[in-house]
Protein backbone atom coordinates (compact mmCIF):
# COMPACT_ATOMS: atom_id res chain seq x y z
CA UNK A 1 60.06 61.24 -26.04
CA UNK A 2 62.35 62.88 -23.58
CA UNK A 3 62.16 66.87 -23.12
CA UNK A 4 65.74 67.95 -24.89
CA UNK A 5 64.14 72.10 -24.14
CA UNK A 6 67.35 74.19 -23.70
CA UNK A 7 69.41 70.85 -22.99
CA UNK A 8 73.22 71.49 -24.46
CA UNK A 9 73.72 69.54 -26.90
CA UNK A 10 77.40 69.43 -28.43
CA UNK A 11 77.93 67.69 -32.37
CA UNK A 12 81.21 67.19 -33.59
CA UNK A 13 81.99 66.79 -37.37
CA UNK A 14 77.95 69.00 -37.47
CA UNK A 15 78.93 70.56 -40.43
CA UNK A 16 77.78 67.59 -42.79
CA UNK A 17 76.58 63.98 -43.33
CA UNK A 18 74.82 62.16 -40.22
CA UNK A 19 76.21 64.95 -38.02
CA UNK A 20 74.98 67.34 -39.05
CA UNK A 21 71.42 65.75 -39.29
CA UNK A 22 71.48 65.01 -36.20
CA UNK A 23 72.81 68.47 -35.18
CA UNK A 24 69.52 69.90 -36.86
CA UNK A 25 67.41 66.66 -35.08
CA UNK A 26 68.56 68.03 -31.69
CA UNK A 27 67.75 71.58 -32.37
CA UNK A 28 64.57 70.59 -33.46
CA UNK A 29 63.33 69.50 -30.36
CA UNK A 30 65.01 71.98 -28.37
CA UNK A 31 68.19 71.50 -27.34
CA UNK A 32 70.68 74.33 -27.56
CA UNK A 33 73.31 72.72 -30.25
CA UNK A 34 77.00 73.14 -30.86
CA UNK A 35 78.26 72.89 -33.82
CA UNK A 36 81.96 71.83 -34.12
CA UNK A 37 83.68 71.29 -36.83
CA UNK A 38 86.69 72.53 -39.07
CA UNK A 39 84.99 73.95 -41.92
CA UNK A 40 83.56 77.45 -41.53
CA UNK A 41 81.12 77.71 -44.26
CA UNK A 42 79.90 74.45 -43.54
CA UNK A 43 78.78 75.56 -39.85
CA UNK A 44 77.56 78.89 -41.32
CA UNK A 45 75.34 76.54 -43.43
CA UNK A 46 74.20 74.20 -40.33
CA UNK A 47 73.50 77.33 -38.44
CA UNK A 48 71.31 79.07 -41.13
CA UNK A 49 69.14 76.50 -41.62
CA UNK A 50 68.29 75.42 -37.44
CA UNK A 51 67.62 79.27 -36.95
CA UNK A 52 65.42 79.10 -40.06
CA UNK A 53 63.57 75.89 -38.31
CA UNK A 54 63.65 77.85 -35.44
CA UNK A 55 66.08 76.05 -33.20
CA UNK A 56 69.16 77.71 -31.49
CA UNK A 57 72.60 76.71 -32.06
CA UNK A 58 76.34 78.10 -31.81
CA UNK A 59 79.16 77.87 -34.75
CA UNK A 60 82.48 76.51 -32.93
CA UNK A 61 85.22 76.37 -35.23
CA UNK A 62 87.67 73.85 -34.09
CA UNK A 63 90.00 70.24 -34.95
CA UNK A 64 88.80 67.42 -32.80
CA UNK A 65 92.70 66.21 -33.06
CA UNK A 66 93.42 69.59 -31.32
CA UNK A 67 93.06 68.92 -27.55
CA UNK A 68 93.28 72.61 -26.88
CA UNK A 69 90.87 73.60 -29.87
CA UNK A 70 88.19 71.14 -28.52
CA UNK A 71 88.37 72.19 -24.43
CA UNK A 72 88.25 76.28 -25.36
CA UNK A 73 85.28 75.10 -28.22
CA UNK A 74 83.42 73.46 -25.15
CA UNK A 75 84.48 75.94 -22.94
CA UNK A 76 83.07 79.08 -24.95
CA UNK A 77 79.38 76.56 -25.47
CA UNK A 78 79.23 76.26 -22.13
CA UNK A 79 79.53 80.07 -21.25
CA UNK A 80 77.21 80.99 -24.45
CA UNK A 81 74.08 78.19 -23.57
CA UNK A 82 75.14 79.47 -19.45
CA UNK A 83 74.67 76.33 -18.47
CA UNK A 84 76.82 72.84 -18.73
CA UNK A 85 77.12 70.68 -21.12
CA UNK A 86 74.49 67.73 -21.13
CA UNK A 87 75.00 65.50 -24.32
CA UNK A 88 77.98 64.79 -26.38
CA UNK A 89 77.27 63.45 -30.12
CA UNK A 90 80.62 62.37 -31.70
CA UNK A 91 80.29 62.54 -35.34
CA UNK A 92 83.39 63.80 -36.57
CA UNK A 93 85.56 61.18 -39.09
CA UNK A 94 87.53 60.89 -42.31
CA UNK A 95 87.87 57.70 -44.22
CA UNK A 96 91.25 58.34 -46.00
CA UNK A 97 92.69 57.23 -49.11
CA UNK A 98 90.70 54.28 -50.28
CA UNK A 99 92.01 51.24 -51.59
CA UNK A 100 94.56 48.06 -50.73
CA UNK A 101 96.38 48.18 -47.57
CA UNK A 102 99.55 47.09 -49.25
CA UNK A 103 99.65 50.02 -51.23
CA UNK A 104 98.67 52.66 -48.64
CA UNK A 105 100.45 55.77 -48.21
CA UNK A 106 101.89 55.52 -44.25
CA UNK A 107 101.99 59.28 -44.15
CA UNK A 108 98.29 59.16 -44.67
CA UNK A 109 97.43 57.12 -41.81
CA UNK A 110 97.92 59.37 -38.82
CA UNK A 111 95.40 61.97 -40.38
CA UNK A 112 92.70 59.19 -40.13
CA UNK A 113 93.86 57.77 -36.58
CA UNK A 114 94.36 61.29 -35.05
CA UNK A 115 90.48 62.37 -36.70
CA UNK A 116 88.49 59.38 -35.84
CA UNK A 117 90.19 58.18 -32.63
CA UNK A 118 92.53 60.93 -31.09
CA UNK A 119 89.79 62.81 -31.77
CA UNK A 120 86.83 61.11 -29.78
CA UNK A 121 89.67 60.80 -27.04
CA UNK A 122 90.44 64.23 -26.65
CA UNK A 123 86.16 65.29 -27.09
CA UNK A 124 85.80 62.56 -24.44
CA UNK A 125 88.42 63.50 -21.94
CA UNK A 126 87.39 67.31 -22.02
CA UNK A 127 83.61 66.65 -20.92
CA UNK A 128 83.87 63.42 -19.18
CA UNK A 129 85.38 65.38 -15.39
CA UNK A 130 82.27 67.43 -15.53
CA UNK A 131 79.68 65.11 -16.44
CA UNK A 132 81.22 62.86 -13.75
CA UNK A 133 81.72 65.70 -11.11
CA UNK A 134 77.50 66.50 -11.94
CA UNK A 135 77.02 62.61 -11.88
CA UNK A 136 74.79 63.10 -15.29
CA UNK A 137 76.25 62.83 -18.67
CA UNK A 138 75.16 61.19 -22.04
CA UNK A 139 78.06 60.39 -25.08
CA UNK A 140 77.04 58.66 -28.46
CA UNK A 141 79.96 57.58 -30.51
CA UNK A 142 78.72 57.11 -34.44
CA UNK A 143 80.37 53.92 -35.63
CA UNK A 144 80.31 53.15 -39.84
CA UNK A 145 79.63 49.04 -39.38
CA UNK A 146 79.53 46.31 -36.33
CA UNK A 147 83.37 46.14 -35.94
CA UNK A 148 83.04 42.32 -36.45
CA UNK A 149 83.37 42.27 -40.01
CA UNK A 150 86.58 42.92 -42.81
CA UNK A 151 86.16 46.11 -44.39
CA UNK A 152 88.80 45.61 -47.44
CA UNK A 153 90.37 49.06 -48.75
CA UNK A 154 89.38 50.51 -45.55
CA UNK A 155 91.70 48.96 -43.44
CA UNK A 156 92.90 51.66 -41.59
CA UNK A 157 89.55 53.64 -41.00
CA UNK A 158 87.91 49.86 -39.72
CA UNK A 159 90.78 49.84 -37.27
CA UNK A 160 90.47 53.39 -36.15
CA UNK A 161 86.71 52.64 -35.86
CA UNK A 162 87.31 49.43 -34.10
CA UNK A 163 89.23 50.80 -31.54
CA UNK A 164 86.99 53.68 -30.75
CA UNK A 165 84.40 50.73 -30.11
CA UNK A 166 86.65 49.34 -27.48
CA UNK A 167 87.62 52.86 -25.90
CA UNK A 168 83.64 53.67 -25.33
CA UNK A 169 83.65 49.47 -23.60
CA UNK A 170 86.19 50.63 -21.24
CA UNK A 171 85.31 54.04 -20.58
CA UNK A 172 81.97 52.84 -20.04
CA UNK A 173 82.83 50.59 -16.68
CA UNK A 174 85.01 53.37 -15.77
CA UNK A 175 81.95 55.88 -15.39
CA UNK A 176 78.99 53.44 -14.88
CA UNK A 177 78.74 54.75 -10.92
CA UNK A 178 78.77 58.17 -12.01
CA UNK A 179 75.46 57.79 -13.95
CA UNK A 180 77.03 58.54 -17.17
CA UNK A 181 76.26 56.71 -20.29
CA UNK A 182 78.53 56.27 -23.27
CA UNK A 183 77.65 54.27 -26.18
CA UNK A 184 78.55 53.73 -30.01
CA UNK A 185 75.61 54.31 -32.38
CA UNK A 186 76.08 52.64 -36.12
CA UNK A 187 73.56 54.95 -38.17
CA UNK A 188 73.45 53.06 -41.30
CA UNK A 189 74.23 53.74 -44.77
CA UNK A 190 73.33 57.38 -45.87
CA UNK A 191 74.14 59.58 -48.80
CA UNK A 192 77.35 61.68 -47.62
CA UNK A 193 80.25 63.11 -49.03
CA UNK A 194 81.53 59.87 -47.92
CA UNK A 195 79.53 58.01 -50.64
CA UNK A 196 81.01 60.18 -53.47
CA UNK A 197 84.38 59.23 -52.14
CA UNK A 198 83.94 55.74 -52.02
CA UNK A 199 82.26 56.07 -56.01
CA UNK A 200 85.09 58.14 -57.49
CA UNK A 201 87.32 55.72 -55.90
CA UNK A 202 86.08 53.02 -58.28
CA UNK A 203 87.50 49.38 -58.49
CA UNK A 204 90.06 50.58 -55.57
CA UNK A 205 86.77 50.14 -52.99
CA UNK A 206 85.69 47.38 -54.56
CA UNK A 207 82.43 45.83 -56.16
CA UNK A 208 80.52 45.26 -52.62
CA UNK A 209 81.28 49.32 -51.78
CA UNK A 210 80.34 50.40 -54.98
CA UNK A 211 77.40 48.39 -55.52
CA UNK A 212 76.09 49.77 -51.24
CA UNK A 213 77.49 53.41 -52.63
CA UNK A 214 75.03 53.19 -55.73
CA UNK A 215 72.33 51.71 -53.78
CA UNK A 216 72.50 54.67 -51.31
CA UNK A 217 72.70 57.00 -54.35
CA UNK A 218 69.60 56.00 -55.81
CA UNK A 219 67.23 55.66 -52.27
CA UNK A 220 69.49 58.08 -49.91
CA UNK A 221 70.06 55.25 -47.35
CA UNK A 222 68.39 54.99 -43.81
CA UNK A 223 65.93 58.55 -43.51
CA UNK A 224 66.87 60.91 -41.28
CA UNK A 225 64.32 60.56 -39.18
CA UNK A 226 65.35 56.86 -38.46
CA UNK A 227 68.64 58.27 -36.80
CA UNK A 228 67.92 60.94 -35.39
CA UNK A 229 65.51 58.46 -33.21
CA UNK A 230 67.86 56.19 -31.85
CA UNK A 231 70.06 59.34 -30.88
CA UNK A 232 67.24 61.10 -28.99
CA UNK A 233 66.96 57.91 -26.74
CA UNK A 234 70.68 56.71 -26.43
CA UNK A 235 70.90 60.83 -25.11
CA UNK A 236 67.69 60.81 -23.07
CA UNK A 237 67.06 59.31 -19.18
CA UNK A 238 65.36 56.42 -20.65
CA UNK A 239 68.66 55.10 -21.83
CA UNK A 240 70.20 55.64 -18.44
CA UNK A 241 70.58 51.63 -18.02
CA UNK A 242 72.61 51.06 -20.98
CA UNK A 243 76.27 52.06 -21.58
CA UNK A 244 79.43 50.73 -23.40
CA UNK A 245 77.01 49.32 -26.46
CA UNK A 246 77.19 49.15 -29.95
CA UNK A 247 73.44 49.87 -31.06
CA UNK A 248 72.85 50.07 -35.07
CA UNK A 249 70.19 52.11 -36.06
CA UNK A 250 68.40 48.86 -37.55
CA UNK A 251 68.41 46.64 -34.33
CA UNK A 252 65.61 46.45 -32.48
CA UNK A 253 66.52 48.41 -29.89
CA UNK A 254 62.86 50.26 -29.01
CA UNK A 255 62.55 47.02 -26.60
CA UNK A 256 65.64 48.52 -24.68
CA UNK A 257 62.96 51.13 -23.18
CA UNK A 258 61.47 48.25 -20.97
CA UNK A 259 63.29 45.04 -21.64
CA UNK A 260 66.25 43.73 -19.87
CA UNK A 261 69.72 44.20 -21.19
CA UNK A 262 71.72 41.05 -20.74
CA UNK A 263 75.30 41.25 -20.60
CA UNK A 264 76.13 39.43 -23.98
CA UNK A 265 74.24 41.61 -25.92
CA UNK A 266 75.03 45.11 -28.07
CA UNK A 267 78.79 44.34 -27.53
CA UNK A 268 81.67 44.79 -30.29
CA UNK A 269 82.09 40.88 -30.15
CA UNK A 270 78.34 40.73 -31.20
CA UNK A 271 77.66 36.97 -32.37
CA UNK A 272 75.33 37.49 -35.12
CA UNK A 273 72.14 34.38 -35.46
CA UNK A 274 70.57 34.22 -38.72
């Protein structure tokens, strides 16, 4: 695997779930980690335990939906590791009220939009003129599900995730010349405060979320481990021929390291062949 020594590595939304795991992946094998997100105690407790595994990392307190929070939180990494940022890990999302569209609270949906879409915009748009201007730059978007397939009573969080899929296709061809890579990385089901949502939210999620939400309960979904694989490549040189994909943690992408990448495949419009 890759060398990630000193590399900075910047995690929104590191304070818990699959952010923060792969926060404390990245600091294990190295990299000099930022932790963003809104929630102090939650970075105090991401922090604690990479300096207890011996890794180095940096608490920065900020709103992805804040433009100005998010360039001063990157600006102050980039001063404290002395060095520019590397690798951007956008992990940061809410999934809202939960239940039928038709009853949805309108006030509710900005909150979701400006968190899981605003917000990869505005991480994006800070980092991208310097990873361009170095010509070397690596940004993994975590996606929940393909984007090809209904997600009822989560209408609003699908679409928000949807269109962050699409942003990362287009972004993608904007920068390919400039030898950055941005992709979307599904991690697969893990336990996360998310799962407790979706449980207390009962019949309003419906029988095929709580029956996935139970399952994860009981087994703790796709290990850690699994993840925090896929991440390490998608953010090392070996990955530096694929960008604008949407790679799920239980693909088979490990023939990606050799293997040719045709056009039609890894895409949001994935046609799936059973």
């Amino acid at each position: 695997m890759h060398s990630f020594k000193s590399v900075p590595v910047l995690v929104t939304g590191a304070g818990r779930g699959i952010g923060k795991r792969l926060a404390i992946g990245f600091a294990g094998y190295g990299a000099r980690v930022g932790l963003l997100a809104r929630s102090k105690p939650e970075l105090d407790l991401c922090h604690l335990e990479i300096e207890h595994g011996g890794g180095t990392a940096v608490r920065l307190r900020a709103d992805v939906a804040d433009y100005e929070q998010v360039a001063a939180a990157v600006e102050r990494m980039q001063v404290h590791c002395g060095a520019p940022l590397q690798v951007l890990v956008c992990a940061a999302g809410i999934q809202g009220s939960i239940g039928p569209f038709a009853e949805s609270n309108p006030k509710n949906w900005n909150e979701i939009v400006q968190t899981n879409l605003v917000g990869v915009m505005n991480t994006c748009r800070v980092v991208l003129p310097g990873m361009i201007q170095r010509r070397q730059g690596k940004i993994i978007v975590l996606i929940r599900g393909t984007g090809s397939q209904a997600r009822p009573n989560f209408a609003v969080y699908a679409a928000s995730k949807s269109a962050v899929v699409s942003l990362v296709e287009s972004v993608a061809e904007e920068v390919r010349d400039h030898n950055v890579q941005i992709n979307c990385m599904i991690p697969g089901t893990s336990y996360t405060h998310m799962t407790d949502q979706v449980l207390a939210a009962g019949e309003r999620a419906g029988w095929r979320e709580i029956e996935e939400a139970q399952q994860v309960r009981l087994t703790g979904g796709v290990p850690a481990g699994k993840q925090g694989e896929l991440a390490l490549f998608l953010a090392s040189e070996e990955s530096n021929h694929i960008s604008g994909r949407l790679i799920h943690v239980q693909d088979d992408w490990k023939r990606l390291r050799d293997g040719s990448l045709k056009p039609e495949h890894f895409m949001l419009r994935r046609v799936h062949k059973h």
